[in-house]
Protein backbone atom coordinates (compact mmCIF):
# COMPACT_ATOMS: atom_id res chain seq x y z
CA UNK A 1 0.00 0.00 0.00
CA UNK A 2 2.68 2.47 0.86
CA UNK A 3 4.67 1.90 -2.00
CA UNK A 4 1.58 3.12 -4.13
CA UNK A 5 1.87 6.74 -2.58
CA UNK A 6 3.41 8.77 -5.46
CA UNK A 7 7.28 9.38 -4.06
CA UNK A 8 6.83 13.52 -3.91
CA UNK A 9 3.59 12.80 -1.60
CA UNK A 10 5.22 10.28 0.84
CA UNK A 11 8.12 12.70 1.24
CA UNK A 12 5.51 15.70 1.89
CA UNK A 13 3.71 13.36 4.60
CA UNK A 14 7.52 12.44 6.06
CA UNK A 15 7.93 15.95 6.75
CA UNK A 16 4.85 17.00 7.72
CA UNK A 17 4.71 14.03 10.21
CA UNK A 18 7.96 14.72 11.49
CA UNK A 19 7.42 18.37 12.18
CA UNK A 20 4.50 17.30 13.94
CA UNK A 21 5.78 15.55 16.46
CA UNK A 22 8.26 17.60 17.23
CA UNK A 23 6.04 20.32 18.26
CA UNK A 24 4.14 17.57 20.10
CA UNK A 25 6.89 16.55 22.30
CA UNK A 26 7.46 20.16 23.05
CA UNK A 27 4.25 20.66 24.67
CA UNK A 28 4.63 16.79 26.46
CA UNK A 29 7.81 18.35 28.01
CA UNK A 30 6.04 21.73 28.82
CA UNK A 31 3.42 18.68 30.53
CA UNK A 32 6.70 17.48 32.17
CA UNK A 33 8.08 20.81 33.38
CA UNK A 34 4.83 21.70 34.75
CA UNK A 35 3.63 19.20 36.49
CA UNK A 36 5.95 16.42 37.23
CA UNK A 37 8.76 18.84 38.41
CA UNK A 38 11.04 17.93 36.34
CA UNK A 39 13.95 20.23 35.16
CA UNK A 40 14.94 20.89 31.86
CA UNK A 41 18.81 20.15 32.36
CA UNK A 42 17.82 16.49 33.45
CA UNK A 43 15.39 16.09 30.48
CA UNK A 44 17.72 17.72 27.98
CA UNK A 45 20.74 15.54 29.53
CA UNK A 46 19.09 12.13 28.94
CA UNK A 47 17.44 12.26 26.07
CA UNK A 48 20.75 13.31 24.29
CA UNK A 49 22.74 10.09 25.76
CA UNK A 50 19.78 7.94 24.61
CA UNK A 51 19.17 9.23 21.37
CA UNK A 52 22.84 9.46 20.76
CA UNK A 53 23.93 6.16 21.47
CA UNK A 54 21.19 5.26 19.18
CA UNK A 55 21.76 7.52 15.97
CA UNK A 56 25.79 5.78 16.68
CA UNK A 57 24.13 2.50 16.91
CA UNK A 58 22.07 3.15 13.42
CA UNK A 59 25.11 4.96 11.55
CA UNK A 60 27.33 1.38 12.53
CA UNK A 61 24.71 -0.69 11.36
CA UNK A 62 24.24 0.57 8.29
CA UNK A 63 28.68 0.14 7.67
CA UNK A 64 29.52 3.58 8.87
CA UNK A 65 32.91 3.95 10.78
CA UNK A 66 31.67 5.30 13.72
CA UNK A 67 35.31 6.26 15.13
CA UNK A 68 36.32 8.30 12.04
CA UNK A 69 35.32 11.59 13.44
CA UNK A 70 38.33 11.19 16.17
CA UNK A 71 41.05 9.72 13.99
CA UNK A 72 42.17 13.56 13.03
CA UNK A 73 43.16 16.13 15.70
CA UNK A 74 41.36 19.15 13.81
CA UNK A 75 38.06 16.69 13.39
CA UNK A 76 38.03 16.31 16.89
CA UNK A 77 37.82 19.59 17.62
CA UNK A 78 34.85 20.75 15.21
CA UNK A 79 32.79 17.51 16.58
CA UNK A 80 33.40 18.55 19.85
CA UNK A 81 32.14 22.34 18.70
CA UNK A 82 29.25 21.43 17.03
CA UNK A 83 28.49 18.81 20.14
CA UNK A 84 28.57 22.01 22.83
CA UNK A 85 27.49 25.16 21.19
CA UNK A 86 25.37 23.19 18.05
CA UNK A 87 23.03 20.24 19.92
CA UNK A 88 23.65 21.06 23.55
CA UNK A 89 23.19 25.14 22.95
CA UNK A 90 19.74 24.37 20.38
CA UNK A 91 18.80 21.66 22.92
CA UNK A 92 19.21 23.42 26.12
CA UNK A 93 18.07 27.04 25.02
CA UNK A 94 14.59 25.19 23.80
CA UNK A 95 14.00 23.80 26.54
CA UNK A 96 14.43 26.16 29.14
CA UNK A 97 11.99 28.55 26.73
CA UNK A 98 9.32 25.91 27.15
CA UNK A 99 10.66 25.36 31.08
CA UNK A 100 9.83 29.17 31.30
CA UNK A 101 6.80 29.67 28.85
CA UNK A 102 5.30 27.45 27.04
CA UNK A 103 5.96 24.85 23.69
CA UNK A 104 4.39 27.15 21.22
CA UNK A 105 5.86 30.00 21.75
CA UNK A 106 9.59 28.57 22.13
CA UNK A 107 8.65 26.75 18.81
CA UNK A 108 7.90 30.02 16.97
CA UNK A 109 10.98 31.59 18.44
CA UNK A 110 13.40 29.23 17.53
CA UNK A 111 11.65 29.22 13.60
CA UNK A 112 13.37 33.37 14.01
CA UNK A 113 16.84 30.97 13.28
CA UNK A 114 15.86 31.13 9.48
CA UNK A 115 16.41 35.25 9.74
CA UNK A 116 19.34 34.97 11.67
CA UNK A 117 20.60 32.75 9.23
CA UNK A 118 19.99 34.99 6.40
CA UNK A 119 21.64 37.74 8.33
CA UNK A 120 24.66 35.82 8.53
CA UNK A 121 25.01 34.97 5.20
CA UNK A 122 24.62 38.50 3.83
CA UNK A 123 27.38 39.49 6.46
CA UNK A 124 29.68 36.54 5.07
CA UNK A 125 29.20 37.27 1.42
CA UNK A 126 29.00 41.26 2.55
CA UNK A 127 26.38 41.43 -0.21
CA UNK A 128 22.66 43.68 1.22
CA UNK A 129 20.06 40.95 1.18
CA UNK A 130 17.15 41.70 -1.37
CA UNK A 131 13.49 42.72 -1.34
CA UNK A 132 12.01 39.34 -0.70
CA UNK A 133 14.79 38.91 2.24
CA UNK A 134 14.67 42.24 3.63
CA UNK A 135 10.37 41.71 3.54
CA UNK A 136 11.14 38.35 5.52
CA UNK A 137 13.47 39.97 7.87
CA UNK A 138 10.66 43.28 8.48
CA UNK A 139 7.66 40.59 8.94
CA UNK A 140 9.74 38.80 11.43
CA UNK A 141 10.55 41.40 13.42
CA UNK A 142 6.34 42.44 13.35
CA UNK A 143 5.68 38.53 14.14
CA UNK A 144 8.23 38.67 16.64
CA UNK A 145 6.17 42.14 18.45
CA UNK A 146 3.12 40.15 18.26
CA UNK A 147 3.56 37.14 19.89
CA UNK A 148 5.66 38.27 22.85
CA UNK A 149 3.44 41.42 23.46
CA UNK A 150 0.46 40.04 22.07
CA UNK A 151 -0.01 43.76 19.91
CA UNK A 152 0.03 45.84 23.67
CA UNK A 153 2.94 48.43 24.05
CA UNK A 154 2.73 48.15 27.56
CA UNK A 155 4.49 45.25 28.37
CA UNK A 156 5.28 41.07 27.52
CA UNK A 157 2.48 38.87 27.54
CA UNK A 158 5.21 36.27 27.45
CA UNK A 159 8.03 35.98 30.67
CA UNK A 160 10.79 37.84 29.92
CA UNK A 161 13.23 34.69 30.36
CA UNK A 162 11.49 32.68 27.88
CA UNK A 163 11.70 35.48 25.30
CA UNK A 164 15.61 35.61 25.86
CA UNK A 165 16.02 31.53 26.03
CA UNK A 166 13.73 31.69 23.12
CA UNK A 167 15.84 33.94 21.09
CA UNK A 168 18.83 31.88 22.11
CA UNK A 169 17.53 29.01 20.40
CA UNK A 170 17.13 30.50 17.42
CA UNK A 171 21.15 31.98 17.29
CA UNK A 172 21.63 28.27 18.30
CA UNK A 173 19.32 26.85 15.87
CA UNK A 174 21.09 28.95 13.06
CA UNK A 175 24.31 27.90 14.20
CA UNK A 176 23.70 24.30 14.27
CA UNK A 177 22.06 24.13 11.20
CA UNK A 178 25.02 25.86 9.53
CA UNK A 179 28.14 24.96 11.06
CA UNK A 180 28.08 20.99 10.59
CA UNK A 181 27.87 21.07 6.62
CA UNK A 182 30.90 19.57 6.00
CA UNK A 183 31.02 17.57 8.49
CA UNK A 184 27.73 15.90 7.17
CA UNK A 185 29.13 15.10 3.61
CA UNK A 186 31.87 13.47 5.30
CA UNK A 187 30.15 11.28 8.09
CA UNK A 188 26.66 11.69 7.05
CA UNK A 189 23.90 12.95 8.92
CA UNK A 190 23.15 10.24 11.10
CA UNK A 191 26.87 9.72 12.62
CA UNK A 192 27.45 13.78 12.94
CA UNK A 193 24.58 14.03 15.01
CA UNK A 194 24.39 11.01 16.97
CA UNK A 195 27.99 12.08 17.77
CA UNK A 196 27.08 15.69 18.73
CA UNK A 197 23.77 14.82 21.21
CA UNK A 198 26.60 12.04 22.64
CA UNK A 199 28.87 15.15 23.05
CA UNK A 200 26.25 17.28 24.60
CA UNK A 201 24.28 14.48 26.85
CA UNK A 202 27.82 13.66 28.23
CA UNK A 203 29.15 17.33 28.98
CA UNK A 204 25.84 18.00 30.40
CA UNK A 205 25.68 14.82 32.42
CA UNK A 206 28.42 16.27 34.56
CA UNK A 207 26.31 19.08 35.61
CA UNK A 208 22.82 17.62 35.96
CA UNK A 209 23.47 13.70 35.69
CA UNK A 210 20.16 12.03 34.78
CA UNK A 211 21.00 8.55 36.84
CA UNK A 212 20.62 8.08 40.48
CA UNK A 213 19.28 10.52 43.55
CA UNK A 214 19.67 13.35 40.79
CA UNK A 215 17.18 11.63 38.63
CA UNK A 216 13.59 13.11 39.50
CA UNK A 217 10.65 10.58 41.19
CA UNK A 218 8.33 10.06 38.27
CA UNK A 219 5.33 7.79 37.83
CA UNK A 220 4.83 5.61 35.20
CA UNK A 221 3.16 7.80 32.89
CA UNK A 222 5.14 10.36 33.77
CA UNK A 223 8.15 8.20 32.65
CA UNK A 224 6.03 7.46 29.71
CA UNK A 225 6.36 10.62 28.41
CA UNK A 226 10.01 11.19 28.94
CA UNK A 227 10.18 8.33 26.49
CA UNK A 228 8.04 9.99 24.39
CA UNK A 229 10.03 12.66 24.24
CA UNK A 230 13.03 10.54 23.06
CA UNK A 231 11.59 8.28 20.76
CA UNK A 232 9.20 10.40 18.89
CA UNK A 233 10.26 13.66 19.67
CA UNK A 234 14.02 13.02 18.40
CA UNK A 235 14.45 9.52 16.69
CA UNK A 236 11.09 8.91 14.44
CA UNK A 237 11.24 12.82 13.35
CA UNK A 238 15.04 12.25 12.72
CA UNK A 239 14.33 9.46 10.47
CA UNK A 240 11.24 10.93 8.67
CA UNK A 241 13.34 14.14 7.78
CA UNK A 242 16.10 12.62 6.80
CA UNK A 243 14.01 9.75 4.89
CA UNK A 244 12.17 12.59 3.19
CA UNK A 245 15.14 13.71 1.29
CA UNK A 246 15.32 11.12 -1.08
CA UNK A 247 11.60 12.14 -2.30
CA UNK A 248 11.61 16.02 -1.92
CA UNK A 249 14.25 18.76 -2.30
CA UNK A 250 15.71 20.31 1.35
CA UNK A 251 13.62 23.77 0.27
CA UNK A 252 10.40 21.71 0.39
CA UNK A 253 11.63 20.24 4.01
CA UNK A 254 12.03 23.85 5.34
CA UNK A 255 8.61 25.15 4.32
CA UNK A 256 6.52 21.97 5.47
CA UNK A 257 9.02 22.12 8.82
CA UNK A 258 6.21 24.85 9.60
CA UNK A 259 3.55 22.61 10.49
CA UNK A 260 6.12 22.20 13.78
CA UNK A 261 5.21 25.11 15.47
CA UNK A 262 1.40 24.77 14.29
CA UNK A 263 1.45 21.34 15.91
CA UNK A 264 2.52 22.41 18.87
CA UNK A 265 0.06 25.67 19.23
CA UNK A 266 -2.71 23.29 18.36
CA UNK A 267 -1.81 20.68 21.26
CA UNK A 268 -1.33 23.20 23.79
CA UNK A 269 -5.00 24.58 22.92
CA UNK A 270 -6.50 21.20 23.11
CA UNK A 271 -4.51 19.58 26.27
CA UNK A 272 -2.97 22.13 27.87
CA UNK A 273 -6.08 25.00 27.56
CA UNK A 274 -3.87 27.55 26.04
CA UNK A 275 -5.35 30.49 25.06
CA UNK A 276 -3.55 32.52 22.46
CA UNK A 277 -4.95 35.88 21.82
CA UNK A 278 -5.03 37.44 18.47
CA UNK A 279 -1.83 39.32 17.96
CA UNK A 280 -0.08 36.08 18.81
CA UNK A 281 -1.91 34.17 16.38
CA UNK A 282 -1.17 36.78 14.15
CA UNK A 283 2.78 37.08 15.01
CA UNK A 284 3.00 33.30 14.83
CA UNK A 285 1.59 33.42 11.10
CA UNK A 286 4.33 35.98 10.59
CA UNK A 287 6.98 34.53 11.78
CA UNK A 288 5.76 30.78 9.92
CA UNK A 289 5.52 32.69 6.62
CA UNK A 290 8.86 34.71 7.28
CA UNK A 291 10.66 30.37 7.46
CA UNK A 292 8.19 29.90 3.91
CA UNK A 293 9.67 33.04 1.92
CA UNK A 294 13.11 32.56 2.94
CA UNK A 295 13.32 29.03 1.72
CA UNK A 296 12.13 29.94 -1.42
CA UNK A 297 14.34 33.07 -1.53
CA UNK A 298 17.71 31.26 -0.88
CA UNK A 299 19.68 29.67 -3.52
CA UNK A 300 20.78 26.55 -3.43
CA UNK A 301 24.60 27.01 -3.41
CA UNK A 302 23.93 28.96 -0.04
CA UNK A 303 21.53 26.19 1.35
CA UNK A 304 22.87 25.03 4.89
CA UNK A 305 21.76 21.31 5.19
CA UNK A 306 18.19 21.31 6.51
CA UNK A 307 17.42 17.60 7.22
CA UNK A 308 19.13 18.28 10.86
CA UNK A 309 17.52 21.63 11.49
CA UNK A 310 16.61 20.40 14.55
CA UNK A 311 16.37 16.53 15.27
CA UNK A 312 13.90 18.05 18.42
């Protein structure tokens, strides 16, 4: 039956799946967060070792050398870069903006990486971006406005710490999308990022260890979710993006990635009772058609690789 679905369609569905549950498993950790107590250093810390080991396991299996990122002195280095202030920076940030707020709003912020990224190229080519970019950049900013202030000039409608941990995700987001290019046509995107969460869990682990009387008391549901959280929130999404790529281009992966933070609005409204209130609607819109425009705007010798934009 699946292999009847037209290639182009199953890739769309891939995607669109995907970016689903990631949003999901941002508002099951905002469920976590709230009201199991648990912190978002221990939940960050263990679902990197788990879902690293894992992406190592998959990139051996399938007759990768999984040591050939630490044969080389300088290769060392960059994994170990891309491990700290790539997944453990995009990871952390995230989740302390959903610790602090709430899943749909993080979500939305960290989508502002796709501005910051086009910011950064125009600096690095030192070449003004153009009307469609500059229109992105202006309706981001307005979308931004809007769903921290929800349209009032009096104040944040959104804690202050989640806007800033919100914002940091998206510098993070823009730098871990970027930064591991190469190191992706060498390893391949399974190995390069099972490597970095390893990288991240482990460094993190030393700080909030996610074994023994640091390790929160959760029921079984509870627990449930935190394996929710790992297994479709980072490895099934994973696999779907990256699966997607042999039926769609990366462009088309960017653009559908937006059902993410609808997902994740949608979930909070129907579990969690959020209310948004028209301005954020209307700033989340901005912001999702702000990721749409500049994935069609960017050429494809300037693409960063997107089938890692966020593995969570």
């Amino acid at each position: 039956m699946v292999n009847r679905i037209p290639p182009r369609i199953r890739g769309v569905w891939m995607v669109i799946v995907g970016a689903s549950l990631w949003g999901i498993s941002g508002t099951v950790a905002q469920v976590l967060f709230q009201r199991a107590d648990v912190e978002a250093g221990w939940l960050v810390s263990i679902r990197l070792l788990i879902s690293g080991l894992a992406l190592v396991a998959m990139a051996a299996a399938g007759g990768r050398d999984v040591w050939a990122p630490w044969k080389t002195g300088g290769e060392r280095g960059r994994f170990l870069l891309f491990g700290l202030a790539g997944m453990l920076g995009v990871q952390y940030t995230f989740f302390a903006a959903v610790a602090e707020g709430n899943a749909a709003t993080a979500t939305l912020l960290q989508f502002l990486s796709a501005p910051f990224i086009t910011v950064f190229l125009a600096l690095r080519w030192r070449r003004m971006p153009g009307i469609k970019d500059m229109s992105a950049l202006a309706l981001a900013m307005v979308g931004t406005f809007f769903l921290v202030t929800n349209g009032s000039f009096g104040g944040l409608t959104v804690p202050l710490p989640a806007v800033i941990w919100g914002l940091l995700s998206a510098i993070t987001a823009a730098f871990y999308t970027m930064y591991p290019v190469e190191l992706i046509r060498r390893h391949g995107s399974t190995l390069t990022v099972g490597w970095g969460m390893l990288i991240g869990g482990f460094f993190l682990s030393l700080i909030r260890p996610p074994w023994g009387s640091a390790a929160p008391d959760l029921s079984w549901e509870e627990w449930g979710l935190v394996a929710f959280v790992i297994v479709f929130g980072t490895l099934i999404p994973f696999h779907l993006f990256l699966d997607s790529l042999r039926y769609i281009t990366p462009d088309k992966t960017g653009m559908l990635g937006s059902a993410e933070p609808l997902s994740a609005m949608l979930v909070s409204i129907v579990w969690l009772g959020h209310r948004p209130g028209l301005f954020e609607l209307v700033g989340g819109l901005c912001i999702i058609v702000t990721v749409i425009l500049l994935s069609r705007a960017e050429k494809p010798a300037e693409k960063p690789e997107t089938a890692i934009r966020q593995a969570g």
